[in-house]
C-alpha atoms as a PDB file:
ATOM      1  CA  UNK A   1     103.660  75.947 107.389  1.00  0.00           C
ATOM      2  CA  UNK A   2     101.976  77.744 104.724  1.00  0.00           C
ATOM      3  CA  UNK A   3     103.384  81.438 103.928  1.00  0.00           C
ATOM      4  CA  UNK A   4     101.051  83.794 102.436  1.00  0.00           C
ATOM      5  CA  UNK A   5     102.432  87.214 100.614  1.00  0.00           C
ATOM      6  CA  UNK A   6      99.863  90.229 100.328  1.00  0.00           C
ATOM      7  CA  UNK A   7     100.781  92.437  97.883  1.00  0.00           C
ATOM      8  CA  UNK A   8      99.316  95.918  98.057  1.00  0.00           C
ATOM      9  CA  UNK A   9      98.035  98.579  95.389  1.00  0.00           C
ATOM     10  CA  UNK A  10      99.695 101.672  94.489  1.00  0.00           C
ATOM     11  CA  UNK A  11      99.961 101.956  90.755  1.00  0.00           C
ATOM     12  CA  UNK A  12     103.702 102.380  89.708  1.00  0.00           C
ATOM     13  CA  UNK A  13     105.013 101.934  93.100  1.00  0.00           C
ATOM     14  CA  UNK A  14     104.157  98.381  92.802  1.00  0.00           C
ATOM     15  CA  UNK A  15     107.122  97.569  90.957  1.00  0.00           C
ATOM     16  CA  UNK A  16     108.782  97.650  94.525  1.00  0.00           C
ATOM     17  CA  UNK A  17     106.612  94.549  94.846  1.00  0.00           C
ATOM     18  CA  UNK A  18     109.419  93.100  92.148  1.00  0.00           C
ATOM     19  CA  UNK A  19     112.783  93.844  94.967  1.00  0.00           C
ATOM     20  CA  UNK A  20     110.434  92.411  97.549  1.00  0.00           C
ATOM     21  CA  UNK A  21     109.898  89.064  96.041  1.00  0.00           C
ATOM     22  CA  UNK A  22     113.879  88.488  94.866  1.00  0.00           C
ATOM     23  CA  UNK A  23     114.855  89.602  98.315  1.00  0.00           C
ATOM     24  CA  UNK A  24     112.334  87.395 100.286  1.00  0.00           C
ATOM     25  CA  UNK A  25     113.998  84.574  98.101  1.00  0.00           C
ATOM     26  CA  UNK A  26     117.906  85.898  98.744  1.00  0.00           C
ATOM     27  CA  UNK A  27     116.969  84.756 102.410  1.00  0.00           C
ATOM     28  CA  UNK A  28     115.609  81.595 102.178  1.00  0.00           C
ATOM     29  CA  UNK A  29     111.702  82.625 101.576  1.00  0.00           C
ATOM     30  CA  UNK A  30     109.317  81.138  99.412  1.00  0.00           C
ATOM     31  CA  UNK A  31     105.578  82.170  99.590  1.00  0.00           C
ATOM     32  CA  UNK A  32     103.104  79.398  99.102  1.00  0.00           C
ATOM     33  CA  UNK A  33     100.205  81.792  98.444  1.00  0.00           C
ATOM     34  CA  UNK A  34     100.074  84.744  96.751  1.00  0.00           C
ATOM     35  CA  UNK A  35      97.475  86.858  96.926  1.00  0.00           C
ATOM     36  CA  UNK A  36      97.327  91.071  95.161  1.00  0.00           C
ATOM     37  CA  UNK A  37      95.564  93.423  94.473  1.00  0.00           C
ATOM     38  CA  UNK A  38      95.803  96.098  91.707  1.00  0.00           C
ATOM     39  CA  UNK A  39      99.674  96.357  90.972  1.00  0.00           C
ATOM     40  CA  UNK A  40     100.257  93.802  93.500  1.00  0.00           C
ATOM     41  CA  UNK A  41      98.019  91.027  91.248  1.00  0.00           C
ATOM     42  CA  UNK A  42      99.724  91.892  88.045  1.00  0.00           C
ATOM     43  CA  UNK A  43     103.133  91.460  89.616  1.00  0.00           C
ATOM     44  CA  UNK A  44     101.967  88.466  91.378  1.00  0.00           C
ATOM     45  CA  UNK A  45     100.872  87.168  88.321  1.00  0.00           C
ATOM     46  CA  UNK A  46     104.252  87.046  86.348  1.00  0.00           C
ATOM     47  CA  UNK A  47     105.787  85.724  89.632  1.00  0.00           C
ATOM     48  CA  UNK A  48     103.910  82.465  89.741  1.00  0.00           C
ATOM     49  CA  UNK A  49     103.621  82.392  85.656  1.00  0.00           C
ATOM     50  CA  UNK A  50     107.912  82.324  86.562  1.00  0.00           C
ATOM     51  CA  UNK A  51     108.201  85.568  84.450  1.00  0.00           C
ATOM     52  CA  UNK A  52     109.073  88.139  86.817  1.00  0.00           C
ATOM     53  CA  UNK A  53     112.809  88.549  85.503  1.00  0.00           C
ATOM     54  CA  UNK A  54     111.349  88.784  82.442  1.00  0.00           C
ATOM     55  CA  UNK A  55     109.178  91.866  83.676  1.00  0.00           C
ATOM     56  CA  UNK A  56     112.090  93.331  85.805  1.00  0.00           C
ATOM     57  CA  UNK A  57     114.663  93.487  82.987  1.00  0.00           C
ATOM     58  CA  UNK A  58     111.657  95.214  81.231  1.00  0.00           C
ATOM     59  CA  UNK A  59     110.227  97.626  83.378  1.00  0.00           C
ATOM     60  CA  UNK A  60     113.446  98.614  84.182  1.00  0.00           C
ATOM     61  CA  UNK A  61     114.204  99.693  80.270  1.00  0.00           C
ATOM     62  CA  UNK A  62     110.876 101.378  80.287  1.00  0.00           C
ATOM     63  CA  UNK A  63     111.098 105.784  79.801  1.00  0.00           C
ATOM     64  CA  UNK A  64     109.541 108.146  79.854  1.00  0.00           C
ATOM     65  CA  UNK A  65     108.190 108.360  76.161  1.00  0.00           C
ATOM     66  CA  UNK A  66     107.317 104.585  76.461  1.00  0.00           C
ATOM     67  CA  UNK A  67     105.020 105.254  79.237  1.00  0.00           C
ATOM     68  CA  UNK A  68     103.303 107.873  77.674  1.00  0.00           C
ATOM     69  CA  UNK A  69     102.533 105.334  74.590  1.00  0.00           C
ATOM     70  CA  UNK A  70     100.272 103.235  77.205  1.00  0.00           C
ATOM     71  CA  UNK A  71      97.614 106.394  77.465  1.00  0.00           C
ATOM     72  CA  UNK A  72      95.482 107.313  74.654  1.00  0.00           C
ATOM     73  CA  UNK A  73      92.770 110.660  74.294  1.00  0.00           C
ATOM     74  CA  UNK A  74      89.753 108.030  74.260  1.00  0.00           C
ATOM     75  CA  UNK A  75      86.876 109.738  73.161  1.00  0.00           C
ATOM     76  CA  UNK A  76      84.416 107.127  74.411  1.00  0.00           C
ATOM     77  CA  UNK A  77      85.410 108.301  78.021  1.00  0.00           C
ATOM     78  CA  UNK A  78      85.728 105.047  79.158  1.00  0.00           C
ATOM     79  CA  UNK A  79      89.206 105.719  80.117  1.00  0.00           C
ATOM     80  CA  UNK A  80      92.788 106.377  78.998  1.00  0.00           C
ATOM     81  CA  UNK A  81      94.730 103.697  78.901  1.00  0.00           C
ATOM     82  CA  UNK A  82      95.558 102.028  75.634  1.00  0.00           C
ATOM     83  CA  UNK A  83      94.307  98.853  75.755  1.00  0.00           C
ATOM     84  CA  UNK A  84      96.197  96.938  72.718  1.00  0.00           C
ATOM     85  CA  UNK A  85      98.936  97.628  73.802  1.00  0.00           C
ATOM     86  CA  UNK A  86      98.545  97.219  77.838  1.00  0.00           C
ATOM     87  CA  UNK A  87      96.953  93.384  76.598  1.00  0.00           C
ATOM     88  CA  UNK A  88     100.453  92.838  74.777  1.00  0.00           C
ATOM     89  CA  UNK A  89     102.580  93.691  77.460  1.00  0.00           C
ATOM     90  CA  UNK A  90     100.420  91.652  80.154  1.00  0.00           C
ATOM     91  CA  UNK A  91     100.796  88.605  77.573  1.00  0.00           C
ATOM     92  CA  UNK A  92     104.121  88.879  76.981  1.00  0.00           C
ATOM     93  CA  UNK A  93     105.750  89.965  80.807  1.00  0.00           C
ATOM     94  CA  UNK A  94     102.449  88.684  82.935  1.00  0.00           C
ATOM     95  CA  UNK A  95     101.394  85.548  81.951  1.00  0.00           C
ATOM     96  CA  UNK A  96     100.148  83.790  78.268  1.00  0.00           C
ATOM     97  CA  UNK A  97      96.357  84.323  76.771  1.00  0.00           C
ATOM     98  CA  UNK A  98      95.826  80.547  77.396  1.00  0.00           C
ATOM     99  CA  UNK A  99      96.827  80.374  81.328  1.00  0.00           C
ATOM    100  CA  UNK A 100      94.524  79.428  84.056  1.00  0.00           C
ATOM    101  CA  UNK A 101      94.818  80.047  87.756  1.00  0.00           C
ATOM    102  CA  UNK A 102      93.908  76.456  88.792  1.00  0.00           C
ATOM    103  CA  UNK A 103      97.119  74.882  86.847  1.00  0.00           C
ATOM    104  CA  UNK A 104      99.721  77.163  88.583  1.00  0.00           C
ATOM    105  CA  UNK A 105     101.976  75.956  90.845  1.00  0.00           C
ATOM    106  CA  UNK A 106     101.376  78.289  93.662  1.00  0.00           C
ATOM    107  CA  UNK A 107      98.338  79.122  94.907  1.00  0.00           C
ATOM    108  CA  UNK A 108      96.559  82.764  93.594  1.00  0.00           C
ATOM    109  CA  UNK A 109      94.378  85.040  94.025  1.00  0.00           C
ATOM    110  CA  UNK A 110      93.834  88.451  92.381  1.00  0.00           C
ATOM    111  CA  UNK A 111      91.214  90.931  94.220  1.00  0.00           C
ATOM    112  CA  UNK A 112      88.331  93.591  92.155  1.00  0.00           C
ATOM    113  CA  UNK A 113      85.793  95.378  93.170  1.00  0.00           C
ATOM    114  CA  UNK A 114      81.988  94.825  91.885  1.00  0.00           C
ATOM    115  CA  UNK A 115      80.812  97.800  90.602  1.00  0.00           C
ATOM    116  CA  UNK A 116      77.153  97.290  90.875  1.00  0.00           C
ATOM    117  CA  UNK A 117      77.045  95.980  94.434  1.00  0.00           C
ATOM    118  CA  UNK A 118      80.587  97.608  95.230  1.00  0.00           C
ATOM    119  CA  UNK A 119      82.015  93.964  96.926  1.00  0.00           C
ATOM    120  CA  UNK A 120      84.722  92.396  96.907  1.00  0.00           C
ATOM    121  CA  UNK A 121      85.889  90.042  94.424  1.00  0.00           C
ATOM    122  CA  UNK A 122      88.110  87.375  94.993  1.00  0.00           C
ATOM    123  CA  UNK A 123      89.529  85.650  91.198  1.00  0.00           C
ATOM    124  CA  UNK A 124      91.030  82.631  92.131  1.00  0.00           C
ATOM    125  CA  UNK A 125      89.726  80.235  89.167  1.00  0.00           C
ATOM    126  CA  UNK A 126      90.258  81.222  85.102  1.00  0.00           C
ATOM    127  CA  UNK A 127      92.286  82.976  83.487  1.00  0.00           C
ATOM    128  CA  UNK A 128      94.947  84.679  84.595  1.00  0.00           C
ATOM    129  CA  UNK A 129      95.163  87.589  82.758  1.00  0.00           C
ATOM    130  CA  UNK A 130      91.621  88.542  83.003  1.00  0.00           C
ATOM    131  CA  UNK A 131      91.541  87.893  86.889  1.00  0.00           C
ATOM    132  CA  UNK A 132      94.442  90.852  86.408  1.00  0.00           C
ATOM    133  CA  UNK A 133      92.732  92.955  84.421  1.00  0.00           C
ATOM    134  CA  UNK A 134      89.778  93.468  86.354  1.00  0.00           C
ATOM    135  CA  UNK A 135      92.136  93.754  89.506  1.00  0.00           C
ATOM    136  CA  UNK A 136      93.828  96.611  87.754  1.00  0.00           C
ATOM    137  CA  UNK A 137      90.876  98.810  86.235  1.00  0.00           C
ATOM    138  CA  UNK A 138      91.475 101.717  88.124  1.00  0.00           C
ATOM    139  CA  UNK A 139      88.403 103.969  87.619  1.00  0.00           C
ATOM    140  CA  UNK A 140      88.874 106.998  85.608  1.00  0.00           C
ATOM    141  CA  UNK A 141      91.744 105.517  83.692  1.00  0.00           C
ATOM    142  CA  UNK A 142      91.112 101.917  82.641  1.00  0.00           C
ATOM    143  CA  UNK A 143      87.178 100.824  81.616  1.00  0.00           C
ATOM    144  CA  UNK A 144      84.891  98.536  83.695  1.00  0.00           C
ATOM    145  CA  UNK A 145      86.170  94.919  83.117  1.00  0.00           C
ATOM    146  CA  UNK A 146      83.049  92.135  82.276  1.00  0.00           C
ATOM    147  CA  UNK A 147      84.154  88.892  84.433  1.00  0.00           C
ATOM    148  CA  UNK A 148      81.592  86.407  84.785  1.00  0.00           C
ATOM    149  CA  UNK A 149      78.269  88.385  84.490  1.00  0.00           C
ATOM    150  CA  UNK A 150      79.978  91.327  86.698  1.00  0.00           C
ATOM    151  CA  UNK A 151      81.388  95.025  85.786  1.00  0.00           C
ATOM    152  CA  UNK A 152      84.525  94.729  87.639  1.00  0.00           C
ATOM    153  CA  UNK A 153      86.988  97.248  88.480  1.00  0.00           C
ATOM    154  CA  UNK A 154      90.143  98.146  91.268  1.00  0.00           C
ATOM    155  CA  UNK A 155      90.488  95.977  94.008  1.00  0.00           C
ATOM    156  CA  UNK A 156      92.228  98.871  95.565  1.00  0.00           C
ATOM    157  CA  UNK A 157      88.596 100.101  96.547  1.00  0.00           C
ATOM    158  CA  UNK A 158      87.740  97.208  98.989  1.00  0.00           C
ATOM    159  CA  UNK A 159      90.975  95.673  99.811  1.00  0.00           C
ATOM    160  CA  UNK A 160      94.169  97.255  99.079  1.00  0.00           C
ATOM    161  CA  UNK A 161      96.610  94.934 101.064  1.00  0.00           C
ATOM    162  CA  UNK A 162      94.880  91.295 100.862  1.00  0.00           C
ATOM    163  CA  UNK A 163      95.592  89.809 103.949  1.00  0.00           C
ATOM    164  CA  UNK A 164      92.235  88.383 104.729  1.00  0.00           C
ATOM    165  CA  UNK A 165      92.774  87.162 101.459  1.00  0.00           C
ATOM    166  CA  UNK A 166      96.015  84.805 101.963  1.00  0.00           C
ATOM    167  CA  UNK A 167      94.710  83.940 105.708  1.00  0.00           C
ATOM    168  CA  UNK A 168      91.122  82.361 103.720  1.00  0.00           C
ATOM    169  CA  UNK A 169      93.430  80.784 101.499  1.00  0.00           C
ATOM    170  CA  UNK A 170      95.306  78.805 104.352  1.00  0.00           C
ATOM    171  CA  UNK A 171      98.281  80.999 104.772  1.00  0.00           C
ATOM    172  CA  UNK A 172      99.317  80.354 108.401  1.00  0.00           C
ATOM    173  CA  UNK A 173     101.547  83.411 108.094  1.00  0.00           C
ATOM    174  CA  UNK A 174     101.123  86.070 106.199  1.00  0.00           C
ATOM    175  CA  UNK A 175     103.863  88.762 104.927  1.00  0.00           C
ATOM    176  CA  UNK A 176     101.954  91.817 103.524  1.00  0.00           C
ATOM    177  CA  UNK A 177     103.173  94.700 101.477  1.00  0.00           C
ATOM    178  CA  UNK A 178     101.754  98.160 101.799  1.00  0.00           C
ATOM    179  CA  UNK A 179     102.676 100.616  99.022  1.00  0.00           C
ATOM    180  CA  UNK A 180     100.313 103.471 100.332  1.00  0.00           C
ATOM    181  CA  UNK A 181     101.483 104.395 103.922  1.00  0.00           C
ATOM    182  CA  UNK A 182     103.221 107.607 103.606  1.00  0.00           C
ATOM    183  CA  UNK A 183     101.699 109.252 100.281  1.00  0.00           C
ATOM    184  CA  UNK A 184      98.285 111.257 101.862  1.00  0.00           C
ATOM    185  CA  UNK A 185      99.174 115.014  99.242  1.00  0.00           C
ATOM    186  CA  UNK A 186     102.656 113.624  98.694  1.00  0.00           C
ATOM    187  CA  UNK A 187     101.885 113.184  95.278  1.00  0.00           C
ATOM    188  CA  UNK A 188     100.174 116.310  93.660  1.00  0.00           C
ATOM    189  CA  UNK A 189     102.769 117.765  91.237  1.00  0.00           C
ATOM    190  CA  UNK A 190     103.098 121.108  90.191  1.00  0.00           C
ATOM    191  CA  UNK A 191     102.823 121.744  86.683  1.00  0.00           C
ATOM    192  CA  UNK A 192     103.786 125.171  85.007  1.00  0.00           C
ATOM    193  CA  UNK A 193     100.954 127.771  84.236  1.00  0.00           C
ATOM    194  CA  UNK A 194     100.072 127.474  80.527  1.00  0.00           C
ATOM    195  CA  UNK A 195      97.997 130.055  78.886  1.00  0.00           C
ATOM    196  CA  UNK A 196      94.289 128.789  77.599  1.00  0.00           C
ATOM    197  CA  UNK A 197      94.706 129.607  73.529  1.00  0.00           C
ATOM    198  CA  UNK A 198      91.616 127.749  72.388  1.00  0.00           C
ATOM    199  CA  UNK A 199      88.821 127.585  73.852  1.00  0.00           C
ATOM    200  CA  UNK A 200      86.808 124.855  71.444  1.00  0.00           C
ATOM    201  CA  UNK A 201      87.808 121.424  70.323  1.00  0.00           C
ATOM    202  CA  UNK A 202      91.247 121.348  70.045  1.00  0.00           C
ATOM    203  CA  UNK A 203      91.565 123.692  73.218  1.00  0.00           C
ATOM    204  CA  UNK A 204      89.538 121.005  75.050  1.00  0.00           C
ATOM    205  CA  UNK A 205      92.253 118.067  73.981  1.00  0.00           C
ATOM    206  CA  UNK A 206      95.101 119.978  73.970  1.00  0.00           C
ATOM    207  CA  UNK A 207      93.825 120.941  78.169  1.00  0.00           C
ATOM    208  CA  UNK A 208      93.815 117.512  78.347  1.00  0.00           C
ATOM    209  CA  UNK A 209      96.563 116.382  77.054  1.00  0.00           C
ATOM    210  CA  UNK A 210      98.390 119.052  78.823  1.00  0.00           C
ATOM    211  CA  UNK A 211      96.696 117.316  82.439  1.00  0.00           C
ATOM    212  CA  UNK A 212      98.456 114.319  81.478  1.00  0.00           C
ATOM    213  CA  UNK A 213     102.018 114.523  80.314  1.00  0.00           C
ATOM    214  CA  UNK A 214     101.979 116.866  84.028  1.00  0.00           C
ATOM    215  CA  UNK A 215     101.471 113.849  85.546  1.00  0.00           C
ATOM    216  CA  UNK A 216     103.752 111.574  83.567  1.00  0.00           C
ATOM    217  CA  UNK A 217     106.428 114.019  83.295  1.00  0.00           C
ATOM    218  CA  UNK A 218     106.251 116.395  87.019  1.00  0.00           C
ATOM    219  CA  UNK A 219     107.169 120.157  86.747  1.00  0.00           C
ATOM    220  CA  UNK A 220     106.569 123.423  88.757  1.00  0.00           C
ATOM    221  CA  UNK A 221     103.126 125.109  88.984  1.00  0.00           C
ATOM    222  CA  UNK A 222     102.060 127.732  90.963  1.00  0.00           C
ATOM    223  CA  UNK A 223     100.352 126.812  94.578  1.00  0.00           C
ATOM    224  CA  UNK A 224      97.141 128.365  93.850  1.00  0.00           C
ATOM    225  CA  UNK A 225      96.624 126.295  90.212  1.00  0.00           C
ATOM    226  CA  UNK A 226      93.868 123.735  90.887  1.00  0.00           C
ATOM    227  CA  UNK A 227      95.204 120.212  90.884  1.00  0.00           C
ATOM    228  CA  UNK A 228      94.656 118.137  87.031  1.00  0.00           C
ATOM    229  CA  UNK A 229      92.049 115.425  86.212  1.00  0.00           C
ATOM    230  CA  UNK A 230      95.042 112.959  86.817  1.00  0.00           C
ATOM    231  CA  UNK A 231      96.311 114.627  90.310  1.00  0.00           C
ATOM    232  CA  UNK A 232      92.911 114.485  91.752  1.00  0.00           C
ATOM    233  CA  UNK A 233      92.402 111.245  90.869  1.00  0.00           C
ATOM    234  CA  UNK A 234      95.474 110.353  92.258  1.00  0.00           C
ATOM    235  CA  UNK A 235      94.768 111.667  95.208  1.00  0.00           C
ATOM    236  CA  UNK A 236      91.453 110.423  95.638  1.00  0.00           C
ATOM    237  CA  UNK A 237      92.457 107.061  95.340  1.00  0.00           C
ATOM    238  CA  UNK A 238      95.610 107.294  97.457  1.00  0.00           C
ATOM    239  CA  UNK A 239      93.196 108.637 100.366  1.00  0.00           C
ATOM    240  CA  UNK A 240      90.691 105.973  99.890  1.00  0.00           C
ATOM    241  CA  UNK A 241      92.865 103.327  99.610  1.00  0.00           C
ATOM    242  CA  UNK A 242      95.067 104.616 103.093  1.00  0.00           C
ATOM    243  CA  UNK A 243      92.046 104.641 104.920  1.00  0.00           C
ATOM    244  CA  UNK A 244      90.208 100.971 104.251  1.00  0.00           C
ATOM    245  CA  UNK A 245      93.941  99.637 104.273  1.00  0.00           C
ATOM    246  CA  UNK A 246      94.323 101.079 108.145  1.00  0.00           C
ATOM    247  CA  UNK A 247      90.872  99.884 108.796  1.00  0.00           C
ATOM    248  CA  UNK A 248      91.415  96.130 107.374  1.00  0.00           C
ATOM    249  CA  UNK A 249      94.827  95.802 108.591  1.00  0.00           C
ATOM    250  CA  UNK A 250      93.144  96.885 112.042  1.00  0.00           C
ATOM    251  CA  UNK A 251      90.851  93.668 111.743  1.00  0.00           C
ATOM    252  CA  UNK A 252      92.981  91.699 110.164  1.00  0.00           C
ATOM    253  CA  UNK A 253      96.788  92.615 110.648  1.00  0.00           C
ATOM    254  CA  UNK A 254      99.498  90.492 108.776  1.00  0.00           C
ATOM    255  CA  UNK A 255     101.955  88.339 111.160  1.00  0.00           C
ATOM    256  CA  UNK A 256     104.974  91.142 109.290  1.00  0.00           C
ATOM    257  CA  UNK A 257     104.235  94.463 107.143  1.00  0.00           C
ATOM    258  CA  UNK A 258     106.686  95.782 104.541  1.00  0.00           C
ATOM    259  CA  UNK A 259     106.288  99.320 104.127  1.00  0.00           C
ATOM    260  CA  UNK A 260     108.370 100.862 101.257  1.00  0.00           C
ATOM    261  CA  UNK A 261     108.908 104.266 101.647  1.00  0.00           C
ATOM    262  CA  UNK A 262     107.821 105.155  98.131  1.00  0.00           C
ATOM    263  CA  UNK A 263     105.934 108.907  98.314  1.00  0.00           C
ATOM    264  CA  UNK A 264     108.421 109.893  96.119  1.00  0.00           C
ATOM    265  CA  UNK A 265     107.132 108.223  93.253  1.00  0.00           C
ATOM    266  CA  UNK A 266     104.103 109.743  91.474  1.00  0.00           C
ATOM    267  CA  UNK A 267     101.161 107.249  90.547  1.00  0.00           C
ATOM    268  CA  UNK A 268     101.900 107.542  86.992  1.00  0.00           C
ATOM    269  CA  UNK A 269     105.636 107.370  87.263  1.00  0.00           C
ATOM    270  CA  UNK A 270     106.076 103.376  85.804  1.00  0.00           C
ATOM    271  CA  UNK A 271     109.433 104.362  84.421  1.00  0.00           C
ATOM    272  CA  UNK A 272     111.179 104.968  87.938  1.00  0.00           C
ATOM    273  CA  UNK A 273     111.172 101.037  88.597  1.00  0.00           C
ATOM    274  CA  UNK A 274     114.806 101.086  89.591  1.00  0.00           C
ATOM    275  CA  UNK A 275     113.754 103.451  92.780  1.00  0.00           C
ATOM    276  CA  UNK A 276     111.340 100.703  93.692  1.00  0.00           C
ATOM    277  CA  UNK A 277     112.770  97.374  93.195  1.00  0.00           C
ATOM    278  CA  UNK A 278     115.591  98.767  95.374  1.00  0.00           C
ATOM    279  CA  UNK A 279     113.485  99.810  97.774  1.00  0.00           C
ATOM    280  CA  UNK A 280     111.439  97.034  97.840  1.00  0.00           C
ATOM    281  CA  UNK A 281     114.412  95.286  98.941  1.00  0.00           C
ATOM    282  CA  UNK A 282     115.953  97.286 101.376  1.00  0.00           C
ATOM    283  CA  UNK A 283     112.031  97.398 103.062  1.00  0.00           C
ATOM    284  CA  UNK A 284     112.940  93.781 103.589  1.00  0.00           C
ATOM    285  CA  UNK A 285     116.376  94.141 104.765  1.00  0.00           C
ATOM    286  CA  UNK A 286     115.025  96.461 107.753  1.00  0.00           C
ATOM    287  CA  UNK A 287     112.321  93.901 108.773  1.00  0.00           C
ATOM    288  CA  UNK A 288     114.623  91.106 108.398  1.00  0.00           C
ATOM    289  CA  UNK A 289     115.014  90.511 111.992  1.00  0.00           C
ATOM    290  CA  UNK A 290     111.201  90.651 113.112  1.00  0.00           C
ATOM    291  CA  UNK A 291     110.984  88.482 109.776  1.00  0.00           C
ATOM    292  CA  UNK A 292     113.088  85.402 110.799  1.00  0.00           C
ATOM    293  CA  UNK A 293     111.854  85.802 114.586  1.00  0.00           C
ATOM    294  CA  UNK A 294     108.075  85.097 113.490  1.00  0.00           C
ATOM    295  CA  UNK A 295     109.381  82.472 110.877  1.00  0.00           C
ATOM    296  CA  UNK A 296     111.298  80.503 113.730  1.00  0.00           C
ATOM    297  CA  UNK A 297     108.401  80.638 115.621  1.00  0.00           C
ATOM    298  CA  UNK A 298     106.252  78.725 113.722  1.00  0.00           C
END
């Protein structure tokens, strides 16, 4: 019997992805396929590269500030993230520069999105971290990705929980984990009025800057305050992504879903991954019953 594990997108609440893995193997359960998407194919990544403690004990130091350091004011507009670094921490926590998918010892797959044609991309041969780094470009923050003659971005947009995924694969069941069911406007912070005092170049990037650090570090604003660059983003992706996941899952629904409760934690928040390892494990906990069930029925 072949188990399959789907893990879903959701930008920093994927680090629950972390407590779900450790606690499947606390009971006894070992996935032979792992499929993710997003968040869910960069933690899947360092799981079968055996480097997930090595990503827990880090993510778990990470702050505030050291968040912050991963976004950049990127004049190109191609996005925000800081690249250097973000390819240093995926080679040293994810998986090495020289890894392929075919020599792992578990079967993988990571999931984009084609921009041109807007399919679905499957990466299940070459290298690892690439297959991850197109899985992860979430538009508006990271850049298009170039992966075998394609522009590749978010697999979020297609296929946020890969179930089809693991069942094509030749999971016979499949465990999936859904990051996204409970955040539709959960996340849109409030940030604090702040007086325009520049209205040319340095207005423009301090504005910006300002829309950030709101949505790395949450405080009050005012209800009638139009949401930030980053809150609407956030939101349009968390509404996208609830609504294909409910229509794929539909089609396609996994044998047991994990559903963290994780609207707590904002898209940007990567430096609350104590919250959601715990809770990645205590989503297991509740489902343990319905989990061993299906298990002994196979």
């Amino acid at each position: 019997m072949n188990i399959g594990l789907a893990l879903g997108s959701g930008s920093s609440r994927g680090w629950s992805h972390i407590g779900v893995i450790k606690e499947l193997a606390d009971q006894g359960i070992v996935p032979d396929i792992i499929c993710g998407t997003s968040i869910g194919s960069l933690v899947g990544a360092s799981y079968v590269s055996n480097n997930l403690e090595k990503l827990e004990e880090w993510v778990c130091s990470l702050t505030r500030f050291e968040t912050a350091r991963f976004f950049e004011i990127n004049t190109s507009l191609n996005g925000f993230i800081n690249t250097e670094r973000l390819h240093h921490f995926l080679n040293e926590y994810v998986a090495s520069a020289n890894s392929v998918i075919e020599d792992l010892d578990k079967q993988y797959a990571a999931v984009a999105t084609d921009l041109e044609t807007g399919r679905e991309v499957w990466l299940t041969k070459g290298s690892v971290l690439e297959a991850v780094w197109s899985s992860i470009s979430l538009p508006g923050l990271f850049p298009a990705i170039k992966n075998n003659n394609k522009w590749l971005v978010d697999g979020g947009l297609v296929n946020p929980v890969p179930v089809s995924v693991c069942r094509a694969l030749g999971a016979d069941i499949v465990i999936a984990v859904n990051l996204n069911g409970d955040l539709i406007g959960k996340h849109l912070q409030k940030p604090k009025n702040i007086k325009k005092q520049d209205t040319g170049v340095v207005g423009k990037i301090t504005d910006l800057v300002t829309e950030y650090t709101a949505s790395v570090f949450p405080v009050t604003k005012s209800d009638n305050q139009a949401p930030s660059l980053f809150e609407a983003i956030a939101s349009s992706v968390n509404i996208t992504q609830d609504r294909i996941t409910s229509s794929r899952m539909a089609g396609d629904p996994p044998d047991i879903l994990l559903s963290p409760k994780l609207s707590h934690i904002g898209l940007l928040e990567f430096y609350r991954a104590n919250e959601a390892i715990n809770e990645g494990k205590e989503c297991v906990q509740r489902v343990l019953p319905e989990l061993q069930h299906v298990l002994s029925m196979t």
